[in-house]
Each structure stands twice: as structure tokens, then as C-alpha cells.
N, C-alpha and C. Protein backbone atom coordinates (compact mmCIF):
# COMPACT_ATOMS: atom_id res chain seq x y z
N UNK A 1 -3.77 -5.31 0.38
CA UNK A 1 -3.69 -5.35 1.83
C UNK A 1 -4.65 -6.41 2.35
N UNK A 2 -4.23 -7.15 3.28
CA UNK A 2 -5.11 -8.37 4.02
C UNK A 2 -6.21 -7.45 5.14
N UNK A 3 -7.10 -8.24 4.55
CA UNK A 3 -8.57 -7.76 5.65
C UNK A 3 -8.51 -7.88 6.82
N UNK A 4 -7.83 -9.23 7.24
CA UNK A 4 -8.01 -9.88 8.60
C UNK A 4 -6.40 -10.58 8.68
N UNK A 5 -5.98 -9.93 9.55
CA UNK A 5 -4.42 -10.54 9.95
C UNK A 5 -3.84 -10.46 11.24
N UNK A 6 -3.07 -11.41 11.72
CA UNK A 6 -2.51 -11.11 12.87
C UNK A 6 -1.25 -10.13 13.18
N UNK A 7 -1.39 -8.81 13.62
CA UNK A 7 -0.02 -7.88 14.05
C UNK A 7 0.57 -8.34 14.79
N UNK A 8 2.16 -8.25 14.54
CA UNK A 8 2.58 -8.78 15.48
C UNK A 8 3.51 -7.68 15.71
N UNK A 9 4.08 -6.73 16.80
CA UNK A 9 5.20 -6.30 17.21
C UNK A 9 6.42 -6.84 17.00
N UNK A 10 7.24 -6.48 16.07
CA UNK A 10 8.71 -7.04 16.09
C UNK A 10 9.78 -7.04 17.17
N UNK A 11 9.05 -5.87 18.12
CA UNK A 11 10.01 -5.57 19.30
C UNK A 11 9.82 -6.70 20.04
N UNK A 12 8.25 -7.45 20.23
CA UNK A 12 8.08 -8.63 20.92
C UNK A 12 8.88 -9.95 20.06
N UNK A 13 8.92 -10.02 19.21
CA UNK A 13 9.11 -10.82 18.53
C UNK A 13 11.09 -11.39 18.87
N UNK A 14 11.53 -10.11 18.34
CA UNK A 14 12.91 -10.19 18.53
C UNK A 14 13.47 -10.33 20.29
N UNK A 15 12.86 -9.64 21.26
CA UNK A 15 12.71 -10.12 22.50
C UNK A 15 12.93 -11.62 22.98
N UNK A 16 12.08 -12.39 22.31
CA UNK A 16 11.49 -13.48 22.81
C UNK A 16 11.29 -14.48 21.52
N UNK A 17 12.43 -15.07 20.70
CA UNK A 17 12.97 -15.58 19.52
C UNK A 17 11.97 -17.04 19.79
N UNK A 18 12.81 -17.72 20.97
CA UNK A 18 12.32 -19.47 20.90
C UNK A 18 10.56 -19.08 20.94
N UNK A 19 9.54 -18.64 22.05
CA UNK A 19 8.44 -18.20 21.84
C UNK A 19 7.79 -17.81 20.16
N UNK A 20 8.42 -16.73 20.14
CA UNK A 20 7.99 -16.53 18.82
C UNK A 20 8.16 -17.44 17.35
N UNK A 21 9.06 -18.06 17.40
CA UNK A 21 8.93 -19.23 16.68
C UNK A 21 7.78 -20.50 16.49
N UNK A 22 7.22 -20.67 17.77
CA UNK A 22 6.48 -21.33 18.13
C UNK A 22 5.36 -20.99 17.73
N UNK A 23 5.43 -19.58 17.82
CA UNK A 23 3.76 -18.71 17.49
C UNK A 23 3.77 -18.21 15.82
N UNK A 24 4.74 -18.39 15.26
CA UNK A 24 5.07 -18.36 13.80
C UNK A 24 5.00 -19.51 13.00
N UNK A 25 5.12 -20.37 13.42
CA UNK A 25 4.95 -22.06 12.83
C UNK A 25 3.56 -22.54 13.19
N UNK A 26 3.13 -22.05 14.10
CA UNK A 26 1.64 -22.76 14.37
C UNK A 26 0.52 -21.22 13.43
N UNK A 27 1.55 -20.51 13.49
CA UNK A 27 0.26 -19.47 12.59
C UNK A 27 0.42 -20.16 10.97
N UNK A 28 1.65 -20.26 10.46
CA UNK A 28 2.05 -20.54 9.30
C UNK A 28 1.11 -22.31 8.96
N UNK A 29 1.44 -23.01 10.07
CA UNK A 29 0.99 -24.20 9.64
C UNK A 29 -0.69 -24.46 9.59
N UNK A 30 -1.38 -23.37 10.47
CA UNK A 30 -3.10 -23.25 10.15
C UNK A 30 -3.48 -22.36 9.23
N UNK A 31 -2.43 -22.35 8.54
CA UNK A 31 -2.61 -20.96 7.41
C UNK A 31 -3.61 -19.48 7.57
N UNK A 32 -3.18 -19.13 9.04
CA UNK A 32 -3.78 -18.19 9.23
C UNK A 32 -2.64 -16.81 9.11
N UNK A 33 -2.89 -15.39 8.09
CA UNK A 33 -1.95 -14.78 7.62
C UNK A 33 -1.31 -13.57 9.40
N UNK A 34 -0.36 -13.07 8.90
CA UNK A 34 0.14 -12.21 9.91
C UNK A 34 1.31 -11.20 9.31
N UNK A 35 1.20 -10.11 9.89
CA UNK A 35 1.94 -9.13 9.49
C UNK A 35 2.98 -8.41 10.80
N UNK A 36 3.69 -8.24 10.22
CA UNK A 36 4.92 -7.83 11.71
C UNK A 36 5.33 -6.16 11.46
N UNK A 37 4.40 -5.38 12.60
CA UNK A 37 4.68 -4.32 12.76
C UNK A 37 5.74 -3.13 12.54
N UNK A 38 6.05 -2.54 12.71
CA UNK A 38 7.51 -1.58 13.07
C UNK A 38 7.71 -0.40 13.32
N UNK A 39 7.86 0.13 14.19
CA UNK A 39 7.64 1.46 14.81
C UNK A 39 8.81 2.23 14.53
N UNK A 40 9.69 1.58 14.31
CA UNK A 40 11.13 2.62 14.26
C UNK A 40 11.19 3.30 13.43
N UNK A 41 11.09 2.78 12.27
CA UNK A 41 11.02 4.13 10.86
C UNK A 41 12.81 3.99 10.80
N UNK A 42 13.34 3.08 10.86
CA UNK A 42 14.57 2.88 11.12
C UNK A 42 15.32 2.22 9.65
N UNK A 43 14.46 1.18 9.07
CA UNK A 43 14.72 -0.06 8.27
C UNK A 43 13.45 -0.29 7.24
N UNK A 44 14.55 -0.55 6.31
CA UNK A 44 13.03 -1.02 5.12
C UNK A 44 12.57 -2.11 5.27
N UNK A 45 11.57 -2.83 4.35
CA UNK A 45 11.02 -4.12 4.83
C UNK A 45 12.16 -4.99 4.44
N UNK A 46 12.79 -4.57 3.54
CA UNK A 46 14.12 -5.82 3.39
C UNK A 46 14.86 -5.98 4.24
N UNK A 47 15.06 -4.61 4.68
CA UNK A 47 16.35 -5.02 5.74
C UNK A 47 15.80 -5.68 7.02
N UNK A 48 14.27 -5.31 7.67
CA UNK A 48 13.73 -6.38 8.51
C UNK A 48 13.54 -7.43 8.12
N UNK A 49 13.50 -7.90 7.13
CA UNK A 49 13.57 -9.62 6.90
C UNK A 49 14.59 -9.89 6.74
N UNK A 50 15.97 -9.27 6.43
CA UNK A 50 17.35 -9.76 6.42
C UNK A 50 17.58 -9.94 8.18
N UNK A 51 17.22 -9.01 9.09
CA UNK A 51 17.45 -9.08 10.57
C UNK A 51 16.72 -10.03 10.83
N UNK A 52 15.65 -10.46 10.60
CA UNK A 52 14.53 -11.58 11.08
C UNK A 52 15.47 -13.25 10.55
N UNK A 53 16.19 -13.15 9.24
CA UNK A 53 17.20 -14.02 8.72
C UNK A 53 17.88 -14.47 9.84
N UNK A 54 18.91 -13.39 10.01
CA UNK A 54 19.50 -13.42 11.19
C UNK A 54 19.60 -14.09 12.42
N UNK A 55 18.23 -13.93 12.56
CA UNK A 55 17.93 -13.89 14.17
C UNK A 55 17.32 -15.82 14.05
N UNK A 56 17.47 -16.08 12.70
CA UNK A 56 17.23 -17.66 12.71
C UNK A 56 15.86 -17.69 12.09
N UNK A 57 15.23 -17.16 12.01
CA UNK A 57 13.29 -16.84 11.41
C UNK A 57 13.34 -17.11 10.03
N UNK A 58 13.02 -18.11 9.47
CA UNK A 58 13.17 -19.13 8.05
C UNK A 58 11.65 -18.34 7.32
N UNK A 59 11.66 -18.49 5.80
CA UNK A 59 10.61 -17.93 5.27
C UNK A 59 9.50 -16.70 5.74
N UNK A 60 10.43 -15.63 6.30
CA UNK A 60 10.01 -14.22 6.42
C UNK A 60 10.41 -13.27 5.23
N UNK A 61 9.09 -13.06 4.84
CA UNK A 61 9.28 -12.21 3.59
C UNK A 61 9.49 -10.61 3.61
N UNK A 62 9.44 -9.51 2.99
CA UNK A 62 9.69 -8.24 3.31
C UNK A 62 8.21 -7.95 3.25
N UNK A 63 7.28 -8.72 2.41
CA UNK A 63 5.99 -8.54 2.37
C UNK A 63 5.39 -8.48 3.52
N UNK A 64 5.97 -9.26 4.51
CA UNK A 64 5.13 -9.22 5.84
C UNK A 64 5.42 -8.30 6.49
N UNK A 65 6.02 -7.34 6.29
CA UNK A 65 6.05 -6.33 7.15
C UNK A 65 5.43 -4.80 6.98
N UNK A 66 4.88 -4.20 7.73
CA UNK A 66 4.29 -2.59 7.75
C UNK A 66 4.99 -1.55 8.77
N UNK A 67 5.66 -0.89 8.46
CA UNK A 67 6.59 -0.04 8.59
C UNK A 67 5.59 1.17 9.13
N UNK A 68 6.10 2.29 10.14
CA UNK A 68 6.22 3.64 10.51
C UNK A 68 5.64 4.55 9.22
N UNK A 69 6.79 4.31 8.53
CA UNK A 69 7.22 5.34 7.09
C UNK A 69 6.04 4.88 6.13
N UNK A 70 5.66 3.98 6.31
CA UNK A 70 4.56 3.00 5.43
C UNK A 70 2.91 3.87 5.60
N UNK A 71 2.78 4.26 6.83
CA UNK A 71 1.80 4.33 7.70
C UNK A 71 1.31 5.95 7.38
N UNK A 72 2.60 6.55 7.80
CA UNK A 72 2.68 7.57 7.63
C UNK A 72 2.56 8.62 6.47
N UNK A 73 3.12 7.60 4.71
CA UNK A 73 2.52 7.54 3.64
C UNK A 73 1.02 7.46 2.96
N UNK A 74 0.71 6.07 3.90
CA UNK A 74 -0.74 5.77 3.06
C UNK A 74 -1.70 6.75 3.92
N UNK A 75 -1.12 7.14 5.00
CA UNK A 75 -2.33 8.16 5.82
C UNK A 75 -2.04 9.00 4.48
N UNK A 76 -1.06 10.21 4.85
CA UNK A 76 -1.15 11.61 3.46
C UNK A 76 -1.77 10.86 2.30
N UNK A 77 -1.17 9.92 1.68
CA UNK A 77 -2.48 9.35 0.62
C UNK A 77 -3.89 9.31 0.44
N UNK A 78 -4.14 9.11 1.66
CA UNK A 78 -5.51 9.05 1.67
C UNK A 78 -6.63 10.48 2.20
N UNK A 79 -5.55 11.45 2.71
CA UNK A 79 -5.99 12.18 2.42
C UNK A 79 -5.76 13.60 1.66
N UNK A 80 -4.81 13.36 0.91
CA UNK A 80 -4.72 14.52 -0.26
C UNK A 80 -3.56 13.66 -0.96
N UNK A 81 -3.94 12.93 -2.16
CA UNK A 81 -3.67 12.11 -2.80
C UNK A 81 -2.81 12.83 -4.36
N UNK A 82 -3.13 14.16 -4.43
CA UNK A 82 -3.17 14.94 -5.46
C UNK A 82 -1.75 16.35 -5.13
N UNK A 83 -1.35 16.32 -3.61
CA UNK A 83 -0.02 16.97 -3.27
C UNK A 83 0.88 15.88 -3.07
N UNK A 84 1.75 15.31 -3.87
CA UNK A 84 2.90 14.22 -3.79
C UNK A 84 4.32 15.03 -3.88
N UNK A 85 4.25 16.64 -3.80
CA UNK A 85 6.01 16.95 -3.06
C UNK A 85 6.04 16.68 -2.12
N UNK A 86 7.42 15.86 -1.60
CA UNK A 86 7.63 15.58 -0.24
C UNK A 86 8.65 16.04 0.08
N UNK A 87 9.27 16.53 1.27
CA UNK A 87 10.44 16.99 1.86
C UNK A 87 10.39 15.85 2.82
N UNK A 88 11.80 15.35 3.10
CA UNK A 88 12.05 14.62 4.27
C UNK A 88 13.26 14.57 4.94
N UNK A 89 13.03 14.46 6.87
CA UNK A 89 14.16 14.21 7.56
C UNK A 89 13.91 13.25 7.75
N UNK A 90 15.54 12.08 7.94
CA UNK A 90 15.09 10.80 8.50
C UNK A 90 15.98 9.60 7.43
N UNK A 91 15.87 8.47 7.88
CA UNK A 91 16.64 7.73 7.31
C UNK A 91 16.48 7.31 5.62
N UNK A 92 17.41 6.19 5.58
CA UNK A 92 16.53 6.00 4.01
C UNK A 92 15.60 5.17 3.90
N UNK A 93 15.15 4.67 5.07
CA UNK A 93 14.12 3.93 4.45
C UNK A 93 12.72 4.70 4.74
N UNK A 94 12.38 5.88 5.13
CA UNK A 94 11.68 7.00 4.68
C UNK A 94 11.36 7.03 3.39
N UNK A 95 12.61 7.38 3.39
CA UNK A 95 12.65 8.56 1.55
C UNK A 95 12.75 6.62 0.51
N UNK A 96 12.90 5.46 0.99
CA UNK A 96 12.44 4.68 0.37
C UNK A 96 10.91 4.25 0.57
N UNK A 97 10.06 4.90 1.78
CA UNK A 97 8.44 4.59 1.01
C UNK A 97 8.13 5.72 0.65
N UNK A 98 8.65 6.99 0.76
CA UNK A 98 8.02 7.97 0.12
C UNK A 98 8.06 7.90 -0.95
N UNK A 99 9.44 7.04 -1.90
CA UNK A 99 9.35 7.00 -3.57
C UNK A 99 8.33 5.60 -4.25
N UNK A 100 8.06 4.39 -3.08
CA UNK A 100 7.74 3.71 -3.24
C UNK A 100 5.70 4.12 -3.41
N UNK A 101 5.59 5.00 -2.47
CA UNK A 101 4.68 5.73 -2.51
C UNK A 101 3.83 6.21 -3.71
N UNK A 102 4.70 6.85 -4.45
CA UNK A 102 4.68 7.90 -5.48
C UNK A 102 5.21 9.38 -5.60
N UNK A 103 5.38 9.74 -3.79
CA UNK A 103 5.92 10.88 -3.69
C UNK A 103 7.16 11.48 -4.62
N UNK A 104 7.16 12.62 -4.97
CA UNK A 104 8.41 12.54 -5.53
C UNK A 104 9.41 14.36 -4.77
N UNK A 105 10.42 13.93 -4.27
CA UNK A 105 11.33 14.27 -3.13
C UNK A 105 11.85 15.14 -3.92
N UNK A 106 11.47 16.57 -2.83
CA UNK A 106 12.06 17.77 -3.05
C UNK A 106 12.45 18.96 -2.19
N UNK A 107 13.55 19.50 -2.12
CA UNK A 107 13.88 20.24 -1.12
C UNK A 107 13.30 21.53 -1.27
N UNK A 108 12.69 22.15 -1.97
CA UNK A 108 12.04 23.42 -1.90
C UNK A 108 10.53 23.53 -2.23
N UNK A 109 9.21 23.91 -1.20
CA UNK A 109 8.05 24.14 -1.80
C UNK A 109 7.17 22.64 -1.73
N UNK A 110 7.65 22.24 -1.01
CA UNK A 110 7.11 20.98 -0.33
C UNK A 110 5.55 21.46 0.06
N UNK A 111 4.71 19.68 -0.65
CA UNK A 111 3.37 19.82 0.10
C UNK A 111 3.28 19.17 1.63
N UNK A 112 4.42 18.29 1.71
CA UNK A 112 4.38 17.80 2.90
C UNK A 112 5.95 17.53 3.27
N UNK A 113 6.12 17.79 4.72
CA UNK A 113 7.28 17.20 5.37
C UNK A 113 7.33 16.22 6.34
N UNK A 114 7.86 15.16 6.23
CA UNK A 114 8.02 14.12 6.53
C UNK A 114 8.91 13.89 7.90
N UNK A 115 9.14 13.22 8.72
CA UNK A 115 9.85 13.64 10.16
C UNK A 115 10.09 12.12 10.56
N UNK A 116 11.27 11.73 10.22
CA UNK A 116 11.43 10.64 10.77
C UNK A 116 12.88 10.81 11.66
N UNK A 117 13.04 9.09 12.34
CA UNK A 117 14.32 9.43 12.64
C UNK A 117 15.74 8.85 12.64
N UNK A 118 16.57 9.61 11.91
CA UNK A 118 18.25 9.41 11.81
C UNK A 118 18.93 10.30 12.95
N UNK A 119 20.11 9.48 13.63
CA UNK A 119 20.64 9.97 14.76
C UNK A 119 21.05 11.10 13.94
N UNK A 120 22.03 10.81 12.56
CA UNK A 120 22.93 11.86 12.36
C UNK A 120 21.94 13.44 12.21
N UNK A 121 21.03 13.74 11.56
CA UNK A 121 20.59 14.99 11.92
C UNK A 121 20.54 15.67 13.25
N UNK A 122 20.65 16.88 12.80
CA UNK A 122 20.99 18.14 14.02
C UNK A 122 20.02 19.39 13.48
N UNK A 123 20.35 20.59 14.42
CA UNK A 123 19.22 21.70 14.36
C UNK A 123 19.70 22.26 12.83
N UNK A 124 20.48 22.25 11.50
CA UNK A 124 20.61 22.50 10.92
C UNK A 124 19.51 21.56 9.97
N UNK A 125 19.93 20.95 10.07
CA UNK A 125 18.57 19.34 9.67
C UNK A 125 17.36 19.82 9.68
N UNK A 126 17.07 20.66 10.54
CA UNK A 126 15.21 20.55 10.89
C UNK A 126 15.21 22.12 10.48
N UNK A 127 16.18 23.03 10.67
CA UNK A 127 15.98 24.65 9.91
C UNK A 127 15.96 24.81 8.51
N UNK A 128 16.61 23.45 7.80
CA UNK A 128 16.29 23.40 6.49
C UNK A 128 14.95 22.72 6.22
N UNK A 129 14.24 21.71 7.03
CA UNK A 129 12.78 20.93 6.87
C UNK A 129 11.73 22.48 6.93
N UNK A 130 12.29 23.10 8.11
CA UNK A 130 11.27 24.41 7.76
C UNK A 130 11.29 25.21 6.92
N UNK A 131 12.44 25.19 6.05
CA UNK A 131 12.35 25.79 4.98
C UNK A 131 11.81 25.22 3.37
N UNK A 132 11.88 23.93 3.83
CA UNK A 132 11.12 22.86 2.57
C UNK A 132 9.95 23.30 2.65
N UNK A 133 8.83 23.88 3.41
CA UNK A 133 8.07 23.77 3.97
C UNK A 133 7.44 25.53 3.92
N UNK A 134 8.60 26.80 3.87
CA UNK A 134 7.80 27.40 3.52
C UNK A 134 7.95 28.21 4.82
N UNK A 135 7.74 27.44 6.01
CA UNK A 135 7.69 28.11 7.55
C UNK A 135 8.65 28.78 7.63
N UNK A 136 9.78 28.75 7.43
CA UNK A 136 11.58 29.99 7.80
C UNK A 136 11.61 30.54 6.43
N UNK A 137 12.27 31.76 6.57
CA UNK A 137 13.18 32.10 5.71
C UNK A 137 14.38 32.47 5.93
């Protein structure tokens, strides 16, 4: 992980393309490093650098990005490093840093449940998370 980097919001970023280009080439060309946020918990880092592709943004790596699901990982890591069952609601790119993690994904007797978000879940969705979990029967 970089000591000293510039965050950048992707929501600003994708907003405001010609700008941000400008502020991506002059960071890139003083070789000063930067990392691009993500709040959604929506997309893995690949698939935000395939959208950043997209959107015209040349040499964006998946490396540069720190994810929701990312965040939300290295916190439980850091503090109980030694419970790695995970239960999770939520998309796949969740349950892709939870394996990237070390966690290893299980629907019953979970040390932790995970809460992200996919439209398609419903109240059946979250009565089974409480049951990963121990809380329903």
C-alpha cells in the first residue's frame, strides 16, 4: 500500500472526463502516485478499469483502485485476523475481495457478515444473512 497518494473519487472523475484527464496526465507526468476511490461496492477493480477504458482513460490499471468491499475487508482484518468465515449479501465483487482477502465463504456459522449491495436481493436475502450469523432461527 502507498504511504502518500492522491484519492481521487471516481464519481468525480467520471462526471467530469475532459477535467479529469488533465488532472491525470499532469499527476502521471510529475510522477506523483494516485489511487481512485469507490464507494459502490458495485464492481471489482477490473471491471473499474475496463469502465475507466471506456470512458477514453489510457493506462488505468485495476491496481489503482480501492474499493468499498476492499475497505471493509482490511478493516475485519485488522481487527480479528484469526475469524475468516464469512457470510455475504451483495454483489460479486464482494464475495471477490472477501476470497481475495483470505476469507473463506460460508453459509452457516459465520464469524462475520458482510452487507453489500445487489439490487436483486430481497427480505428473503437478509433472513437467510441472519441466519449465517446465528441471529434467526
Amino acid at each position: 500500500m502507498l504511504e502518500k497518494a492522491y484519492l481521487i473519487n471516481l464519481k468525480v472523475i467520471l462526471a467530469h472526463p475532459d477535467d479529469s484527464n488533465r488532472l491525470l496526465s499532469a499527476l502521471t507526468q510529475n510522477g506523483l502516485p494516485f489511487v481512485f476511490i469507490d464507494e459502490s461496492g458495485l464492481f471489482t477493480r477490473e471491471q473499474l478499469s475496463e469502465k475507466l477504458y471506456d470512458y477514453g482513460f489510457k493506462g488505468i490499471y485495476p491496481e489503482l483502485f480501492y474499493t468499498s468491499n476492499m475497505a471493509a475487508v482490511d478493516y475485519v482484518l485488522q481487527q480479528d485476523p484469526n475469524h475468516l468465515r464469512a457470510g455475504y449479501l451483495g454483489s460479486a465483487a464482494l464475495k471477490n475481495a472477501l476470497l481475495t482477502g483470505g476469507f473463506q465463504i460460508c453459509q452457516e456459522h459465520a464469524d462475520w457478515l458482510f452487507l453489500g449491495l445487489d439490487r436483486n436481493d430481497g427480505y428473503p436475502d437478509y433472513c437467510n444473512g441472519l441466519q449465517m450469523i446465528g441471529c434467526h432461527k
